[in-house]
N, C-alpha and C. Protein backbone atom coordinates (compact mmCIF):
# COMPACT_ATOMS: atom_id res chain seq x y z
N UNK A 1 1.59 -29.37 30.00
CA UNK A 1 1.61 -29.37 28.55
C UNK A 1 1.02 -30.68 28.06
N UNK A 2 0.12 -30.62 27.27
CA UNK A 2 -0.51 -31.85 26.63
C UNK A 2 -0.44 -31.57 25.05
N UNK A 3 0.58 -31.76 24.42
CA UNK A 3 1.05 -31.61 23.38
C UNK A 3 1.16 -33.69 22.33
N UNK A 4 0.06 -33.13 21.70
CA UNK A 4 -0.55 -34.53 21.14
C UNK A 4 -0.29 -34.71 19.21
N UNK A 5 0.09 -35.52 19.16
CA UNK A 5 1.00 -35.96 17.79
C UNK A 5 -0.65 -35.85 17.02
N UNK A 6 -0.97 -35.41 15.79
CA UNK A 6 -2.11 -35.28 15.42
C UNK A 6 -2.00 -35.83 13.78
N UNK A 7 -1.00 -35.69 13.35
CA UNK A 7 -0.58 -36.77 11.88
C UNK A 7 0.64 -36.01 11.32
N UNK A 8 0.55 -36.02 9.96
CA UNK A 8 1.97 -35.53 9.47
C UNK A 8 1.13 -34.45 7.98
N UNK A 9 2.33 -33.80 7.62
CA UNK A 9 1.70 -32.84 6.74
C UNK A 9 3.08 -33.00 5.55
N UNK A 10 2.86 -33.03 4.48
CA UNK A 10 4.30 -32.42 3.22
C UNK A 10 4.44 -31.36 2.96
N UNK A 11 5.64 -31.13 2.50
CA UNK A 11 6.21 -29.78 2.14
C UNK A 11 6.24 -29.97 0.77
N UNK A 12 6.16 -28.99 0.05
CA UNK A 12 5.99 -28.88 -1.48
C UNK A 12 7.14 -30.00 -2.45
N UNK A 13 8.64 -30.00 -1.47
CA UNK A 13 9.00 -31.26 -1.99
C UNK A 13 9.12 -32.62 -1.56
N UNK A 14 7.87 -32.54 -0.81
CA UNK A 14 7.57 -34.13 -0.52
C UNK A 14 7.94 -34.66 0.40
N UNK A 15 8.76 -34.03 1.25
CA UNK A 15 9.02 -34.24 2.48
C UNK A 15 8.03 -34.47 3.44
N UNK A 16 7.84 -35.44 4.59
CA UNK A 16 6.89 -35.46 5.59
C UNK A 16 7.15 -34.98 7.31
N UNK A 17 6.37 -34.34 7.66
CA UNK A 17 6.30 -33.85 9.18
C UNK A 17 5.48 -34.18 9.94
N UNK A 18 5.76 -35.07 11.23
CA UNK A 18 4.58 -35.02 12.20
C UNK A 18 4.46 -33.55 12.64
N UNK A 19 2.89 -33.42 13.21
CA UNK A 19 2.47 -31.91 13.29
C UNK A 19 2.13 -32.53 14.87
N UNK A 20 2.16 -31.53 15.55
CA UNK A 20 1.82 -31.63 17.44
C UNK A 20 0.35 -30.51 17.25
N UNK A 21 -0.71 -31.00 18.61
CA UNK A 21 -1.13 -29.35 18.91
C UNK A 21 -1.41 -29.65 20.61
N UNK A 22 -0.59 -28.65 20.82
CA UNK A 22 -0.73 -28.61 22.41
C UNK A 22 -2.74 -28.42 22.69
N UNK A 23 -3.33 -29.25 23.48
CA UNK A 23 -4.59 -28.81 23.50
C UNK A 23 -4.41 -27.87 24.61
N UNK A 24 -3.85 -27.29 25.53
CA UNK A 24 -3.98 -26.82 26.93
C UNK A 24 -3.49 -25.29 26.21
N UNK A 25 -2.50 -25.02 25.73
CA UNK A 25 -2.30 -23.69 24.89
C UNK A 25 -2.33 -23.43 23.63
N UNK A 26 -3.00 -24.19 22.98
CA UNK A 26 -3.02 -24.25 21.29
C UNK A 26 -2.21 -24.08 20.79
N UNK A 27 -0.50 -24.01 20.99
CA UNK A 27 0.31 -23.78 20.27
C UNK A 27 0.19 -25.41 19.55
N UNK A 28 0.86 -25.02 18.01
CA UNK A 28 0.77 -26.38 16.78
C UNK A 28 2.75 -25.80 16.52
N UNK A 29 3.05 -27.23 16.54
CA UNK A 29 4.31 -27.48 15.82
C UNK A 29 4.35 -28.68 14.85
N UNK A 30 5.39 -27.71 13.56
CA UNK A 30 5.05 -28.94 13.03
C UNK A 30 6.85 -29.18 12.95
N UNK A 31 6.89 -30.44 13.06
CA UNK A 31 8.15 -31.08 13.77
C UNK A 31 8.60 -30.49 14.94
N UNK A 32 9.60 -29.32 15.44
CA UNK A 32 9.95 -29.04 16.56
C UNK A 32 9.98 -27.20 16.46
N UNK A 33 9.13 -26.60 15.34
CA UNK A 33 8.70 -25.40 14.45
C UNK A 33 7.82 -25.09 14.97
N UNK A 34 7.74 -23.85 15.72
CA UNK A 34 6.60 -23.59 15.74
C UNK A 34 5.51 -22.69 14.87
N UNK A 35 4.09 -23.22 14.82
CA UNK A 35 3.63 -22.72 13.59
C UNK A 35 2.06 -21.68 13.92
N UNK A 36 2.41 -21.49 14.75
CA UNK A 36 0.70 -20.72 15.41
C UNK A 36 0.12 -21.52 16.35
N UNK A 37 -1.02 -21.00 16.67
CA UNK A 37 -1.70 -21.26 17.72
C UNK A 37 -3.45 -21.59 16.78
N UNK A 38 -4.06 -22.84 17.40
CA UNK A 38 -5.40 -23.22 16.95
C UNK A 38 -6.27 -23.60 18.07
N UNK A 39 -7.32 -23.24 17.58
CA UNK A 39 -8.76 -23.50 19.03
C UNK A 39 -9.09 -24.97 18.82
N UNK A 40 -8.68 -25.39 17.57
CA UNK A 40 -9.65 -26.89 17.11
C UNK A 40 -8.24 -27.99 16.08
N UNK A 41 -8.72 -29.05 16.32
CA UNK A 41 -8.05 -30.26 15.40
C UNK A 41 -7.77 -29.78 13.90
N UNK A 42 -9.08 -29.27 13.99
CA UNK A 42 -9.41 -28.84 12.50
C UNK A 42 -8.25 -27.48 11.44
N UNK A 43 -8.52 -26.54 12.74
CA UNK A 43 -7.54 -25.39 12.61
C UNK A 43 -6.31 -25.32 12.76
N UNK A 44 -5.46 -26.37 13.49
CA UNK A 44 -4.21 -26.98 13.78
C UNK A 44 -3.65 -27.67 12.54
N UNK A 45 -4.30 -28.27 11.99
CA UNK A 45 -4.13 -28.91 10.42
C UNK A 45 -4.19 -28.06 9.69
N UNK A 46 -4.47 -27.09 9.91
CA UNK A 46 -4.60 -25.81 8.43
C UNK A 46 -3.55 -25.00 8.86
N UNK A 47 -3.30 -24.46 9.75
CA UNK A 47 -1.74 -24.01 10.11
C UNK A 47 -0.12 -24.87 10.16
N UNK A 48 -0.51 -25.90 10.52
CA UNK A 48 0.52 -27.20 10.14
C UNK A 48 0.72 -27.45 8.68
N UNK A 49 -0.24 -27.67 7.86
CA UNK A 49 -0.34 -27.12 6.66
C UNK A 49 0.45 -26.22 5.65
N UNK A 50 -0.35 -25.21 6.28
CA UNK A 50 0.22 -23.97 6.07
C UNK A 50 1.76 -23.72 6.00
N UNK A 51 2.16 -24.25 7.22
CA UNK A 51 3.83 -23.59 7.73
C UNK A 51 4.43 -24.73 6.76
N UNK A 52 3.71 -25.92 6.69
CA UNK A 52 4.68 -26.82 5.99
C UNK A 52 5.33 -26.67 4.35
N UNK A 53 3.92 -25.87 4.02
CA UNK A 53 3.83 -25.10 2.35
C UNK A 53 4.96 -24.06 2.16
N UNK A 54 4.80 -23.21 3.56
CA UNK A 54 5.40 -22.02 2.59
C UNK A 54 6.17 -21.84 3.89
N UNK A 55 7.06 -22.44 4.97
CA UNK A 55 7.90 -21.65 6.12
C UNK A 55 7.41 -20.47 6.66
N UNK A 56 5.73 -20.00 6.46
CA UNK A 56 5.36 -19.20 7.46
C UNK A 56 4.41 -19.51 8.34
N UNK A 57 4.06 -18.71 9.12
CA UNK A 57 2.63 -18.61 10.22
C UNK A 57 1.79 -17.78 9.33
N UNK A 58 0.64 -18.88 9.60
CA UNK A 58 -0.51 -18.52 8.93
C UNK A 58 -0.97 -16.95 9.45
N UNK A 59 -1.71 -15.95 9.12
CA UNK A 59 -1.99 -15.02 10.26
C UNK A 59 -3.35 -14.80 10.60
């Protein structure tokens, strides 16, 4: 598992989360949540994002 701290994301009330994305299985957590799976840095931040906005997985 190579699960790498990639920054932090807010939740609508302002709260902050470090977001993870495993590079070896693309799973993304953001704090200890898991929030989907991403191919790229890029796409890991938009699902970290995502879950942090609204408590779901992006689909």
């Amino acid at each position: 598992m190579a699960r790498k701290q990639m920054g932090t994301v807010k939740t609508p009330t302002g709260s902050e989360y470090y977001y993870f994305w495993d590079t070896q299985s693309g799973d993304v957590y953001v704090g200890s949540e898991h929030a989907g799976k991403a191919k790229s840095e890029n796409e890991a931040w938009q699902k970290a994002n995502y879950y942090a906005t609204t408590c779901q997985k992006m689909k």
